[in-house]
N, C-alpha and C. Protein backbone atom coordinates (compact mmCIF):
# COMPACT_ATOMS: atom_id res chain seq x y z
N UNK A 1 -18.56 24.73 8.66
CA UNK A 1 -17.43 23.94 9.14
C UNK A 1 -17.92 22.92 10.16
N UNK A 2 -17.80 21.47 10.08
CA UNK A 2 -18.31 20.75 11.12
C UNK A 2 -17.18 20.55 12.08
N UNK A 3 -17.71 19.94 13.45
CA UNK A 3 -17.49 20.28 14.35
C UNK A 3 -15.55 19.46 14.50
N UNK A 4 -15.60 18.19 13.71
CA UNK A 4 -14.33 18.12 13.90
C UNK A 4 -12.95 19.05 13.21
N UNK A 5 -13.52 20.00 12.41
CA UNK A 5 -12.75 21.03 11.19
C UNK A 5 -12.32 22.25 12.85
N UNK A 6 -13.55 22.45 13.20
CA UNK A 6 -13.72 23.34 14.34
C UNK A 6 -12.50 22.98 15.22
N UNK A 7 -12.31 21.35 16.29
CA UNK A 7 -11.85 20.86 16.83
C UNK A 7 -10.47 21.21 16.90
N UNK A 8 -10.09 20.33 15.38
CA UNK A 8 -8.65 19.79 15.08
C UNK A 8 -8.12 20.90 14.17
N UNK A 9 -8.96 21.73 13.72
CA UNK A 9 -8.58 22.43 12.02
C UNK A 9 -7.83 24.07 12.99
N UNK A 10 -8.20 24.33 13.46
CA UNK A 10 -7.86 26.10 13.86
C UNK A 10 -6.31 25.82 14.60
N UNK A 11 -6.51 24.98 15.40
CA UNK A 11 -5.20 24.92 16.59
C UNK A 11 -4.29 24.82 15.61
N UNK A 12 -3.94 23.76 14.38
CA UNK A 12 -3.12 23.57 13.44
C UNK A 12 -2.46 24.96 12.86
N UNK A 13 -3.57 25.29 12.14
CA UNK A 13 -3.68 26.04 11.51
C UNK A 13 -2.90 27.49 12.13
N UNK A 14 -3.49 27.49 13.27
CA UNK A 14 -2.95 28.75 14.33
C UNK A 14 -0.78 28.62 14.50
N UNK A 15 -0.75 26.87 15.13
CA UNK A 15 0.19 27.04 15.14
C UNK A 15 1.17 26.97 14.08
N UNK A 16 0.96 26.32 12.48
CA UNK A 16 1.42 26.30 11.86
C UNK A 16 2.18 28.25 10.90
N UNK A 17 0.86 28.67 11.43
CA UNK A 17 1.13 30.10 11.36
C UNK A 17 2.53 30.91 12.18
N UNK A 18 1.48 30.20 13.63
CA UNK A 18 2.59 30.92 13.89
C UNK A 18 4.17 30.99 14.47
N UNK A 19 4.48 29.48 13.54
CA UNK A 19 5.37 28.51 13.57
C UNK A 19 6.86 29.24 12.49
N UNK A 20 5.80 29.62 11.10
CA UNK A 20 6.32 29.79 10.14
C UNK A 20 6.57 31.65 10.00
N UNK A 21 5.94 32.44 10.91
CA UNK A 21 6.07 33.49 11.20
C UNK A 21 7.03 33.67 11.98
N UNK A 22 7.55 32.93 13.23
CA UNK A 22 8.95 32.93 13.68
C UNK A 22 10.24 32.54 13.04
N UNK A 23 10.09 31.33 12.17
CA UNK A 23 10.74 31.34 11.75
C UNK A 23 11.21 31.93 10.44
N UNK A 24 10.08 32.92 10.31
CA UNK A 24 11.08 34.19 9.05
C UNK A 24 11.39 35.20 9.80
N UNK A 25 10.63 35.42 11.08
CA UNK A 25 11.40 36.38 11.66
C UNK A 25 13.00 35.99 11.91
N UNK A 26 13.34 35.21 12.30
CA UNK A 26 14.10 34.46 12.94
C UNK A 26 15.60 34.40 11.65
N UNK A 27 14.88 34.22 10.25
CA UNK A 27 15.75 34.45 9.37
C UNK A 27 16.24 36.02 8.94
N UNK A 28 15.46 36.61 9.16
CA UNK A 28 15.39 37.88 8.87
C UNK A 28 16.74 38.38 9.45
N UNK A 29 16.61 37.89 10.88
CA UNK A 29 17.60 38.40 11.72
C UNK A 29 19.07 37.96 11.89
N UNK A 30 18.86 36.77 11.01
CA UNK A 30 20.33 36.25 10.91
C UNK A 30 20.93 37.06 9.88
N UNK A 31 19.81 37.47 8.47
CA UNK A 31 20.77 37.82 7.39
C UNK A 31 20.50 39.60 8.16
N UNK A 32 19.95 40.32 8.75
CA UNK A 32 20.76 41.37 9.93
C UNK A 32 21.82 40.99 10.41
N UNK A 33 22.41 40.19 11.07
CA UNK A 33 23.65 39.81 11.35
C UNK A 33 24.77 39.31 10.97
N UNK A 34 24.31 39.07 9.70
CA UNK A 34 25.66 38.51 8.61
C UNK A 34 26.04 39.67 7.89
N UNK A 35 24.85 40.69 7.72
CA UNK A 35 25.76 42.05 7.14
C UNK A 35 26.62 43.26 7.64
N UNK A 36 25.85 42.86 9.27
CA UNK A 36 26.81 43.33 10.39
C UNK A 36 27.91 42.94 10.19
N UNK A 37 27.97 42.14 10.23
CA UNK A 37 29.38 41.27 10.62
C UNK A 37 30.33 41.57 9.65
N UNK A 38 30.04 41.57 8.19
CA UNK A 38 30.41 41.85 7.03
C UNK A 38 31.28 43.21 7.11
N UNK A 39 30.28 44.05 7.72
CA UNK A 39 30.68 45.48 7.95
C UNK A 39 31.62 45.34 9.03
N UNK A 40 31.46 44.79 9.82
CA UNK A 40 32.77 45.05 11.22
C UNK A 40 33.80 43.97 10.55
N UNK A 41 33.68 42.96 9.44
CA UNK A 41 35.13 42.66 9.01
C UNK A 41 36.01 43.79 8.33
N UNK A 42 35.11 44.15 7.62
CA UNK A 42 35.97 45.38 6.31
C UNK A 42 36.47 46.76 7.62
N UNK A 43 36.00 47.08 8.60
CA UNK A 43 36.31 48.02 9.57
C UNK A 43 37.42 47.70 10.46
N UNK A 44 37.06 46.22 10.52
CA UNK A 44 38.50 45.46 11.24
C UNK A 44 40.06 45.59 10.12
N UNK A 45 39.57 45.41 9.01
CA UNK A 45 40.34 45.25 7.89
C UNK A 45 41.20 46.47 7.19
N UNK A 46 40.44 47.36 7.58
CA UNK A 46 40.94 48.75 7.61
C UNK A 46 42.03 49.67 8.74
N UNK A 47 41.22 49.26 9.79
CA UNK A 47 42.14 49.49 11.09
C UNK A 47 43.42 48.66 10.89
N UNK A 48 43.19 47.10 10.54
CA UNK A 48 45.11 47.10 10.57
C UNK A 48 45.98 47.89 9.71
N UNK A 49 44.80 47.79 7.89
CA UNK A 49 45.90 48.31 7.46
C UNK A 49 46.61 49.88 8.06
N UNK A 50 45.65 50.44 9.06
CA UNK A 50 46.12 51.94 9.09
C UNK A 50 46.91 51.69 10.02
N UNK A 51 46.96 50.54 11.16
CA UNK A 51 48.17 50.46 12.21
C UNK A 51 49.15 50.14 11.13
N UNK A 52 49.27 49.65 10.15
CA UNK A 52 50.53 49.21 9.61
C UNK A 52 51.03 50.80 9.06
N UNK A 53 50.19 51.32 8.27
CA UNK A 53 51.28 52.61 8.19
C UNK A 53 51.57 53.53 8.74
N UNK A 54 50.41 53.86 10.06
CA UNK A 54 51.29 54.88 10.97
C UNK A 54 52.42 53.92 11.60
N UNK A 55 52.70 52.71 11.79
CA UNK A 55 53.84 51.77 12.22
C UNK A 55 54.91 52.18 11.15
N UNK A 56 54.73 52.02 9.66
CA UNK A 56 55.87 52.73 8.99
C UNK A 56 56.25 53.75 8.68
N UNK A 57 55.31 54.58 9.43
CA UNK A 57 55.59 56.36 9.79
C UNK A 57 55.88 57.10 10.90
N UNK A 58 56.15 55.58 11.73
CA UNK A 58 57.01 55.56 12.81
C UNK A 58 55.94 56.17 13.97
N UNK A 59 54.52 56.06 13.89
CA UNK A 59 53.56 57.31 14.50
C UNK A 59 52.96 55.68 15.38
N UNK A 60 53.74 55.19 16.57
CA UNK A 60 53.62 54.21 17.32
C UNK A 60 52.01 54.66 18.33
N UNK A 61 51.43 55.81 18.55
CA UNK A 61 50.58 55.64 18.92
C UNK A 61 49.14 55.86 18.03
N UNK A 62 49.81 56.38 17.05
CA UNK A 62 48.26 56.00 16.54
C UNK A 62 47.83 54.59 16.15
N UNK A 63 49.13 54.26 15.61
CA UNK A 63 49.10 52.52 15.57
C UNK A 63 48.38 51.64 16.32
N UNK A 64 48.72 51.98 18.01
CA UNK A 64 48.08 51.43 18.53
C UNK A 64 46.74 51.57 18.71
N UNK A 65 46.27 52.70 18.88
CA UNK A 65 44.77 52.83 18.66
C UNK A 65 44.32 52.33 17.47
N UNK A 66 44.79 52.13 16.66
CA UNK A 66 44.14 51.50 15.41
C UNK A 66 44.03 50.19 15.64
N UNK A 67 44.90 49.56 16.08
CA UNK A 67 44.94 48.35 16.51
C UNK A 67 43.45 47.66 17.72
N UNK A 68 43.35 48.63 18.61
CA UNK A 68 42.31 48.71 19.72
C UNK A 68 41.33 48.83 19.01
N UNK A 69 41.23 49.91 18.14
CA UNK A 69 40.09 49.53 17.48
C UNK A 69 39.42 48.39 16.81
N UNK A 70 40.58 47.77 16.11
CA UNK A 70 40.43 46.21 15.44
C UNK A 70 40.25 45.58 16.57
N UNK A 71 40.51 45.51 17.37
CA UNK A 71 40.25 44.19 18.75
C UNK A 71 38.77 45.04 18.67
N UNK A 72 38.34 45.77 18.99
CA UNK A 72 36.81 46.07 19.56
C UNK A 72 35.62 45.39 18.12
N UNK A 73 36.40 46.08 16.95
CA UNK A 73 35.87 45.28 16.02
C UNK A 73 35.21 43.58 16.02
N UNK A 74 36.41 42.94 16.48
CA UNK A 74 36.44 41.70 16.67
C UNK A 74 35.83 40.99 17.25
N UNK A 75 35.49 41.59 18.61
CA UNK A 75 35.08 41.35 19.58
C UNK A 75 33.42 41.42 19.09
N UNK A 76 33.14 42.58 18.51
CA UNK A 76 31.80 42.83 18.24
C UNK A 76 31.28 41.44 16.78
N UNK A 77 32.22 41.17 16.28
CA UNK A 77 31.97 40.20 15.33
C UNK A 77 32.14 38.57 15.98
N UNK A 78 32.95 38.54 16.64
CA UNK A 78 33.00 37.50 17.70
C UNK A 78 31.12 37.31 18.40
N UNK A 79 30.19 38.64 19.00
CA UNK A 79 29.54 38.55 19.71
C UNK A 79 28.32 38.22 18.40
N UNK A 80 28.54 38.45 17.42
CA UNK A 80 27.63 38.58 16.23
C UNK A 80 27.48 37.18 15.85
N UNK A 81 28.75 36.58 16.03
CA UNK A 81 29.12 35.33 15.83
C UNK A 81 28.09 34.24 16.92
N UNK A 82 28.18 34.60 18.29
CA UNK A 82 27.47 34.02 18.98
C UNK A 82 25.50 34.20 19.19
N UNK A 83 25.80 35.46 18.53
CA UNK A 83 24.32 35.38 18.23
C UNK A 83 23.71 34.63 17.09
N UNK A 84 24.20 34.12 16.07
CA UNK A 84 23.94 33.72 14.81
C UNK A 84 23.87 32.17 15.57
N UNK A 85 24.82 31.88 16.56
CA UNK A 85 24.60 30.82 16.41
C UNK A 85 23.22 30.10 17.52
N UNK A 86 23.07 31.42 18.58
CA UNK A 86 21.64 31.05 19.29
C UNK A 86 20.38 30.99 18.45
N UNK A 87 20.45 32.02 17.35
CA UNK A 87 19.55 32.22 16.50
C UNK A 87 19.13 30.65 15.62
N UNK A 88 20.06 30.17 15.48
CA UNK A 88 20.39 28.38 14.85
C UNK A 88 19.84 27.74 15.60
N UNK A 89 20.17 27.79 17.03
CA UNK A 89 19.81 26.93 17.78
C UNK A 89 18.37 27.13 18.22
N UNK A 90 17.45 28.49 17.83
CA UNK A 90 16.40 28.49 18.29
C UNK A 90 15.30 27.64 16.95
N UNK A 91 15.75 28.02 15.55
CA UNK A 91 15.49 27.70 14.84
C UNK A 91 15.34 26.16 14.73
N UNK A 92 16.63 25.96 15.17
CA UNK A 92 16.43 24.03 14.81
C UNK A 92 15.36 23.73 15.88
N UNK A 93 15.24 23.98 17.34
CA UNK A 93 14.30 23.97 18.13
C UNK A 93 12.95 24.23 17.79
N UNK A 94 12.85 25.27 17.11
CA UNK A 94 11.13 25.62 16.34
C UNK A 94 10.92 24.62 15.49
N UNK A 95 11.66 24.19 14.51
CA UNK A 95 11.22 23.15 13.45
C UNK A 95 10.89 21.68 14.25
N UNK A 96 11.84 21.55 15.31
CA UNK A 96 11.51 20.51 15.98
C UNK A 96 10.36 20.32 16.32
N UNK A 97 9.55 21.20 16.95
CA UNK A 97 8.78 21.75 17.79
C UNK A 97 7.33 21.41 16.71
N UNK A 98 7.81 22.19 16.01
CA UNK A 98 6.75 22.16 14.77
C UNK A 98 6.19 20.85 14.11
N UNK A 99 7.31 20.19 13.87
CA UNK A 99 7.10 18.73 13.56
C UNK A 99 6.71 17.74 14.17
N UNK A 100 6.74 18.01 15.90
CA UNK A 100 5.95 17.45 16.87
C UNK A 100 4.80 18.03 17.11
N UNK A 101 4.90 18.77 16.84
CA UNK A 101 2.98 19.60 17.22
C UNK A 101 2.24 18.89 15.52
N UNK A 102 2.74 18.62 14.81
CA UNK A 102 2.04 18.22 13.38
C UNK A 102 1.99 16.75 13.69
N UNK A 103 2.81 16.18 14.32
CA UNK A 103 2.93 14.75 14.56
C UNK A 103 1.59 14.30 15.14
N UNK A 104 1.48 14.98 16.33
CA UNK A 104 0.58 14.75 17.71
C UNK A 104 -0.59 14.88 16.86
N UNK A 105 -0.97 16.10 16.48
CA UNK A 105 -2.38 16.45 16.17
C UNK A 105 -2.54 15.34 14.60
N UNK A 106 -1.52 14.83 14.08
CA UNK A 106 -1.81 13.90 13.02
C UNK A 106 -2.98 12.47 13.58
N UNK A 107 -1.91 12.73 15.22
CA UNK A 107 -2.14 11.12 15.50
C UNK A 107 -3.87 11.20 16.52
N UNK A 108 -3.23 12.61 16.88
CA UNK A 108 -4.94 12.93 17.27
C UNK A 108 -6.20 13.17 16.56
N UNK A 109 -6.14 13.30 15.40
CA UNK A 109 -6.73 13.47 14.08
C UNK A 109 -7.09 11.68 13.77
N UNK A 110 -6.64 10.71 13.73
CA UNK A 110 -6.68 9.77 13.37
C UNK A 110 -7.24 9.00 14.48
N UNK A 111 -6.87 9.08 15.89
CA UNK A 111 -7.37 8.79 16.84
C UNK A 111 -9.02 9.09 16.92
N UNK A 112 -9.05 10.09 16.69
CA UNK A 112 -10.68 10.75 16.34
C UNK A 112 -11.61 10.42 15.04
N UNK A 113 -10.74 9.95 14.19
CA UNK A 113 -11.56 9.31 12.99
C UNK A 113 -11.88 8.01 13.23
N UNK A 114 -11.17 7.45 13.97
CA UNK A 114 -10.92 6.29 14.32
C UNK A 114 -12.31 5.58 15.50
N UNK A 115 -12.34 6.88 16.41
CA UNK A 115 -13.57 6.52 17.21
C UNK A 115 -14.95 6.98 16.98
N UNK A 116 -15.08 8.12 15.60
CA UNK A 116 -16.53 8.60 15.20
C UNK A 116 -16.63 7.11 14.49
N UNK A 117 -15.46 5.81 13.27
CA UNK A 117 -15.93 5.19 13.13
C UNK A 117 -16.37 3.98 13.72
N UNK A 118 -16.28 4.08 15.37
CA UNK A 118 -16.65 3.12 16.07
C UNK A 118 -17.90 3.56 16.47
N UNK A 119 -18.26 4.51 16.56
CA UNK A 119 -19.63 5.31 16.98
C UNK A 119 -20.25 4.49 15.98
N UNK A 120 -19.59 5.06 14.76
CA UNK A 120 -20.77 4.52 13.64
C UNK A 120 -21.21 3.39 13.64
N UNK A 121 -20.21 2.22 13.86
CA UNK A 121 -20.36 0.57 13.77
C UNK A 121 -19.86 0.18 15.09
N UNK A 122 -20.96 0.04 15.98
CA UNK A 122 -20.56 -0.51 17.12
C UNK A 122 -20.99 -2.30 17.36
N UNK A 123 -20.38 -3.04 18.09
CA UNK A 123 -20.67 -4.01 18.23
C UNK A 123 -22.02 -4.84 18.35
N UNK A 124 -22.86 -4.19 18.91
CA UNK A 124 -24.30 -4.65 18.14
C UNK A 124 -24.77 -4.53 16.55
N UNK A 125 -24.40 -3.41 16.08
CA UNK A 125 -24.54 -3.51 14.67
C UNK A 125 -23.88 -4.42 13.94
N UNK A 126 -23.36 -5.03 14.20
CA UNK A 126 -21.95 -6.22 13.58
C UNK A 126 -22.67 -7.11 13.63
N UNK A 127 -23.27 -7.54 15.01
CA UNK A 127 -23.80 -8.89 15.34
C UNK A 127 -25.03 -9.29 14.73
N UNK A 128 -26.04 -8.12 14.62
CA UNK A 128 -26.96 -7.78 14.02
C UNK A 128 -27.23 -7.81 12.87
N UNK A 129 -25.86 -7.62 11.96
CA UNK A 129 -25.49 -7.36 10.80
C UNK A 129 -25.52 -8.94 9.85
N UNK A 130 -24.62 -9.86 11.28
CA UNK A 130 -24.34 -10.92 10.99
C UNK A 130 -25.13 -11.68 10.85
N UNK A 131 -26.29 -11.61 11.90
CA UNK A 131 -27.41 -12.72 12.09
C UNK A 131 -28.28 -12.52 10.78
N UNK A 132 -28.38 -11.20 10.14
CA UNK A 132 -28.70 -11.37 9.18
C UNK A 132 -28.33 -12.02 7.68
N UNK A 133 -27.42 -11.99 7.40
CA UNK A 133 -26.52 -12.59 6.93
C UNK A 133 -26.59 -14.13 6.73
N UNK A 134 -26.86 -14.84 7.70
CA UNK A 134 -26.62 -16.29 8.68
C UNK A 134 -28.29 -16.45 8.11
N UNK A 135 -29.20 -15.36 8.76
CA UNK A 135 -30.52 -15.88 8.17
C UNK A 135 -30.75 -15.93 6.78
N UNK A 136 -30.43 -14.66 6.14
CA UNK A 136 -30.49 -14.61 4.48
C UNK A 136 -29.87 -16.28 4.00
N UNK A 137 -28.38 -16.66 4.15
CA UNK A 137 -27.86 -17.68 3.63
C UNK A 137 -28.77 -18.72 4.18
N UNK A 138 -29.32 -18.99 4.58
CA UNK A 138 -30.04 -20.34 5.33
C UNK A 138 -31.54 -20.25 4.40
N UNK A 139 -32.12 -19.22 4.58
CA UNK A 139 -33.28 -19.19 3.24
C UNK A 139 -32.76 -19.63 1.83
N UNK A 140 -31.96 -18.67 1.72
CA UNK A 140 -31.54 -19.16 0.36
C UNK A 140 -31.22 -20.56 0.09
N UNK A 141 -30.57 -21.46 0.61
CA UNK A 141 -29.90 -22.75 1.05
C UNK A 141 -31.58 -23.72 0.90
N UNK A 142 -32.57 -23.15 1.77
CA UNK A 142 -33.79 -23.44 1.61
C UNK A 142 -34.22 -23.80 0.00
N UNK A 143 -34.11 -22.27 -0.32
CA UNK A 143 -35.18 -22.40 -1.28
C UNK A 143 -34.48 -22.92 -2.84
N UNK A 144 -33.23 -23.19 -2.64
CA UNK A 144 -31.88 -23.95 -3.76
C UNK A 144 -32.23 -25.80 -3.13
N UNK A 145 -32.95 -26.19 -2.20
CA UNK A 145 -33.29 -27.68 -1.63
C UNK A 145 -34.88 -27.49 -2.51
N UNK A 146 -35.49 -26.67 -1.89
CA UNK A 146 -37.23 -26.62 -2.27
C UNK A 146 -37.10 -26.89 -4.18
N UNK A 147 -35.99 -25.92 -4.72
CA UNK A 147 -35.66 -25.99 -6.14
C UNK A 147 -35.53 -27.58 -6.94
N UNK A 148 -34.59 -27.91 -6.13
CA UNK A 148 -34.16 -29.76 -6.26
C UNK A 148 -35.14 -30.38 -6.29
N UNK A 149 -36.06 -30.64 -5.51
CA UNK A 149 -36.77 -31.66 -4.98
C UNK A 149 -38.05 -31.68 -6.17
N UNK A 150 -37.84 -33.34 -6.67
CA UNK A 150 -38.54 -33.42 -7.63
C UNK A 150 -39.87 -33.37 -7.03
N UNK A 151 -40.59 -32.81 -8.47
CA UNK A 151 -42.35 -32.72 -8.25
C UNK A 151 -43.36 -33.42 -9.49
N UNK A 152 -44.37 -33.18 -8.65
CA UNK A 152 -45.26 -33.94 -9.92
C UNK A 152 -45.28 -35.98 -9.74
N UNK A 153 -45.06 -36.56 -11.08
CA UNK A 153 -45.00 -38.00 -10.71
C UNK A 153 -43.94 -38.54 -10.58
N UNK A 154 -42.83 -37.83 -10.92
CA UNK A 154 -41.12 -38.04 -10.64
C UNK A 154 -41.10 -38.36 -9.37
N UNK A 155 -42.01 -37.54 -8.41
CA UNK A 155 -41.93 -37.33 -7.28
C UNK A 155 -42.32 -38.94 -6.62
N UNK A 156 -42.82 -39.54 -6.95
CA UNK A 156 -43.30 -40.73 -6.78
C UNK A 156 -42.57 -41.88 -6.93
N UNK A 157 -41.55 -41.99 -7.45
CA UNK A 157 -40.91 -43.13 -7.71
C UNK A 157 -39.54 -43.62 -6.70
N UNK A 158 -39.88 -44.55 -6.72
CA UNK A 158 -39.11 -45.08 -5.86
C UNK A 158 -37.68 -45.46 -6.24
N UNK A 159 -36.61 -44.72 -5.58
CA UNK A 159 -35.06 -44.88 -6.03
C UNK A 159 -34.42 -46.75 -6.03
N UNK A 160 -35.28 -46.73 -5.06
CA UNK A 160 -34.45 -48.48 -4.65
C UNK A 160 -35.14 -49.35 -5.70
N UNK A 161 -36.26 -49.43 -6.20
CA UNK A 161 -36.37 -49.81 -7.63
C UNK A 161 -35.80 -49.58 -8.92
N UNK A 162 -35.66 -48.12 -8.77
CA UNK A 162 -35.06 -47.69 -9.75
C UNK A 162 -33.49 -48.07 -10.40
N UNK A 163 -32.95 -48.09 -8.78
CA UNK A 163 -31.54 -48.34 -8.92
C UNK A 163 -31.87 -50.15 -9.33
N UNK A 164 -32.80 -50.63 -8.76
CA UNK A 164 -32.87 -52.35 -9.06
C UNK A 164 -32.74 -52.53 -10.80
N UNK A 165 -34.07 -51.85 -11.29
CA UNK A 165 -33.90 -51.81 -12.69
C UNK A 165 -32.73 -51.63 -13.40
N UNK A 166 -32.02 -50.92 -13.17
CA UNK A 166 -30.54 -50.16 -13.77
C UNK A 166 -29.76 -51.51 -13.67
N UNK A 167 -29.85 -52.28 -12.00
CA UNK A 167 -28.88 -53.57 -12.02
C UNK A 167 -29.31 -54.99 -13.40
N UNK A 168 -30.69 -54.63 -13.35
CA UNK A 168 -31.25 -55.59 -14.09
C UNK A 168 -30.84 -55.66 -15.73
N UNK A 169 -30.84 -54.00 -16.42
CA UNK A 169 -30.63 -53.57 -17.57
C UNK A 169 -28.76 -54.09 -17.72
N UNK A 170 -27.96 -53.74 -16.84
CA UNK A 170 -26.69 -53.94 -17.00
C UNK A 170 -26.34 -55.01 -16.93
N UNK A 171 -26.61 -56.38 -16.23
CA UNK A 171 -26.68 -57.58 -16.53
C UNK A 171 -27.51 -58.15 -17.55
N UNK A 172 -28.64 -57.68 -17.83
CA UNK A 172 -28.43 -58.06 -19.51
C UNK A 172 -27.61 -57.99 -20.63
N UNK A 173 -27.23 -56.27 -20.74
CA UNK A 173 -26.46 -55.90 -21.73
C UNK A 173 -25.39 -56.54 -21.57
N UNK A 174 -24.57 -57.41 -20.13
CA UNK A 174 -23.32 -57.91 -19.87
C UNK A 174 -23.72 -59.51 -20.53
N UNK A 175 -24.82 -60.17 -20.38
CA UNK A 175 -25.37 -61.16 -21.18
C UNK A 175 -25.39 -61.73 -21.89
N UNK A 176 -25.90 -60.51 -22.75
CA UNK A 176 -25.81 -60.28 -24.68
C UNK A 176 -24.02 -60.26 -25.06
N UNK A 177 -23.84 -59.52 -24.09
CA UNK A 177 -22.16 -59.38 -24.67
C UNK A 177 -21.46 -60.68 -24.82
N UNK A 178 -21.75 -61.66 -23.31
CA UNK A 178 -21.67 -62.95 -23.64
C UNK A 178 -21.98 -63.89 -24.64
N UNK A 179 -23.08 -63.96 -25.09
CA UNK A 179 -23.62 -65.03 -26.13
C UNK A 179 -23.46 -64.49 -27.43
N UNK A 180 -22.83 -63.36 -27.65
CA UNK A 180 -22.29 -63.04 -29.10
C UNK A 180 -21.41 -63.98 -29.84
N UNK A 181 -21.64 -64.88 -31.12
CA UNK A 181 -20.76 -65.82 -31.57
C UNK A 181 -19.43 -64.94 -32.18
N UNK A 182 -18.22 -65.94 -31.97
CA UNK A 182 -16.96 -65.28 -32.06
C UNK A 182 -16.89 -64.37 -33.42
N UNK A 183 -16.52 -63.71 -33.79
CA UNK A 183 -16.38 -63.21 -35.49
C UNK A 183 -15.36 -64.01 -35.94
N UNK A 184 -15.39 -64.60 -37.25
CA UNK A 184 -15.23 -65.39 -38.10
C UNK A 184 -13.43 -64.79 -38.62
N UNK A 185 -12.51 -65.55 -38.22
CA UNK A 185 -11.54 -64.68 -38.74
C UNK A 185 -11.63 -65.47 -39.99
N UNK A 186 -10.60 -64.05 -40.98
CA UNK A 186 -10.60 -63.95 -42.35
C UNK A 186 -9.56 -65.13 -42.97
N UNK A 187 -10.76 -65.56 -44.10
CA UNK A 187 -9.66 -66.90 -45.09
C UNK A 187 -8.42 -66.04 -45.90
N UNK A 188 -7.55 -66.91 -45.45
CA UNK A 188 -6.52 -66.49 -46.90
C UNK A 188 -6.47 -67.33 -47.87
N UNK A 189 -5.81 -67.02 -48.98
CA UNK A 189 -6.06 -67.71 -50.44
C UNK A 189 -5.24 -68.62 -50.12
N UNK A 190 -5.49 -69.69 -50.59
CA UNK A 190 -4.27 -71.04 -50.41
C UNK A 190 -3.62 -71.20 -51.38
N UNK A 191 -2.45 -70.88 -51.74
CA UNK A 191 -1.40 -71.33 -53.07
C UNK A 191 -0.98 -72.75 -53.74
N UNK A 192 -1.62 -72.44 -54.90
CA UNK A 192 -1.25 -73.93 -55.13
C UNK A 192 0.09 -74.56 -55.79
N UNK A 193 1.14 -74.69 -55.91
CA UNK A 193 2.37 -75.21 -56.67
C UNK A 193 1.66 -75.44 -58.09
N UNK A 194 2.17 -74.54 -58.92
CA UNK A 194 2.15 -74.59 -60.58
C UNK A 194 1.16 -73.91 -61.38
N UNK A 195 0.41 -73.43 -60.07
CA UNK A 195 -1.02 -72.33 -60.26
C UNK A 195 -0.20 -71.05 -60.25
N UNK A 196 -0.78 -70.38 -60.98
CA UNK A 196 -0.53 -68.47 -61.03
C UNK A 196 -1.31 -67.87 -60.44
N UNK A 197 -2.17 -68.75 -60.48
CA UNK A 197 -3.75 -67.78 -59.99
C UNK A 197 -3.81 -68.54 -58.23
N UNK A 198 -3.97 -68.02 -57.45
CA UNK A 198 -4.38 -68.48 -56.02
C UNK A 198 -5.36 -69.01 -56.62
N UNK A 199 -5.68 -70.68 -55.45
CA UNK A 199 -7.02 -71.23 -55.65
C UNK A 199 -8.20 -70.79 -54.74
N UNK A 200 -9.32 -70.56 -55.29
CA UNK A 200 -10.48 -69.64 -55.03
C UNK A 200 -11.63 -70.69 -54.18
N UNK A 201 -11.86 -70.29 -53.16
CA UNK A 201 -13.10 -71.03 -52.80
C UNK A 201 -14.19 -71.47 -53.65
N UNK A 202 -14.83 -72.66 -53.71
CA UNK A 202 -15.76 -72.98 -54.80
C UNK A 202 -17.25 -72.20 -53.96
N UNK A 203 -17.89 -71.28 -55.10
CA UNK A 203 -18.72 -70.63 -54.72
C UNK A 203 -20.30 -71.49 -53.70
N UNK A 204 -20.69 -71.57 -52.66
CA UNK A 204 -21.25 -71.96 -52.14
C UNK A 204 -23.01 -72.15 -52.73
N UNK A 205 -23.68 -72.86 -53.20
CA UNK A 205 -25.33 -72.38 -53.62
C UNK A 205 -26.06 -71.98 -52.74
N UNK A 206 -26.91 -71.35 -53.16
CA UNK A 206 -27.42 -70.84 -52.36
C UNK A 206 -28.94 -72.11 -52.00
N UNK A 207 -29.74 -71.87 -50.64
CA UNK A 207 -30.36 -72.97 -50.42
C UNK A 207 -31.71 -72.15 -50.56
N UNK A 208 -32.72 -72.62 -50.64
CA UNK A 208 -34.01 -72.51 -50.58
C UNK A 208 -34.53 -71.94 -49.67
């Protein structure tokens, strides 16, 4: 188990135990008290009916003791009553309790992951990290220029000539474009009145 399992892992663990161990005790004891209670209704329930018929057997004191008895009943279900409901109130308190102790140690758990990974990468390693980085790209950048740079007899020639020649070649070709004679637009046949046939150019001889 490493040392943060050690740390953060047992206390959890401990109280989650013994979080969830109160609160079954805690249930246990309510449904003890709901069958109590159950029982002192049906005992309450009994006592009136028996005041009602020593009342119609005219037997006025047993009545009343029957009756006393139902009040003591009552009373005891009344007190059953108030225990069920401290028992609630301790309960909602434990879960509370519980959910803040899981909260805390969440945030303390994270707090602690949080600073082994600053241990790990601390601000010199970053910078360190970077300059390398900064140097790698700058070689490279180097050796993508060293790549470019013509070699051999390429290497030798001079651009401002070069570019001269190029001016020289394009004012020719603009030149030539000039002194091209117009193209000859096309004869049409000339019609003659009373001819069928268009009249035909007389064929030219050829010269020597």
């Amino acid at each position: 188990m490493s040392m943060f399992n050690r740390i953060f892992g047992k206390p959890k663990e401990q109280a989650n135990s013994s979080a969830l161990a109160t609160l079954d005790k805690l249930n246990d004891t309510l449904d003890m008290l709901e069958k109590k209670e159950k029982v002192l209704d049906k005992k309450a329930a009994a006592e009136l009916e028996r005041a009602k018929e020593f009342s119609k057997a005219k037997n006025k004191r047993a009545a009343i003791q029957s009756l006393k008895r139902k009040k003591l009943y009552e009373q005891q279900i009344e007190q059953l009553g108030n225990f069920q409901l401290r028992i609630h109130d301790q309960m909602i308190m434990l879960e509370a309790a519980k959910a803040t102790t899981e909260t805390v140690d969440a945030l303390r758990t994270g707090a602690a992951a949080m600073k082994a990974m600053q241990k790990a990468t601390n601000i010199d390693d970053v910078d360190k990290t970077m300059d390398e980085i900064n140097e790698q790209t700058e070689n490279m950048k180097q050796i993508q220029d060293a790549l470019s740079t013509p070699l051999g007899a390429s290497a030798d020639f001079d651009e401002d000539e070069l570019e001269a020649e190029l001016e020289e070649l394009e004012g020719a070709e603009l030149e030539s474009q000039l002194l091209e004679p117009v193209a000859a637009l096309p004869v049409h046949p000339v019609h003659v009145p009373g001819n069928k046939q268009p009249a035909r150019p007389a064929p030219q001889k050829a010269t020597a």
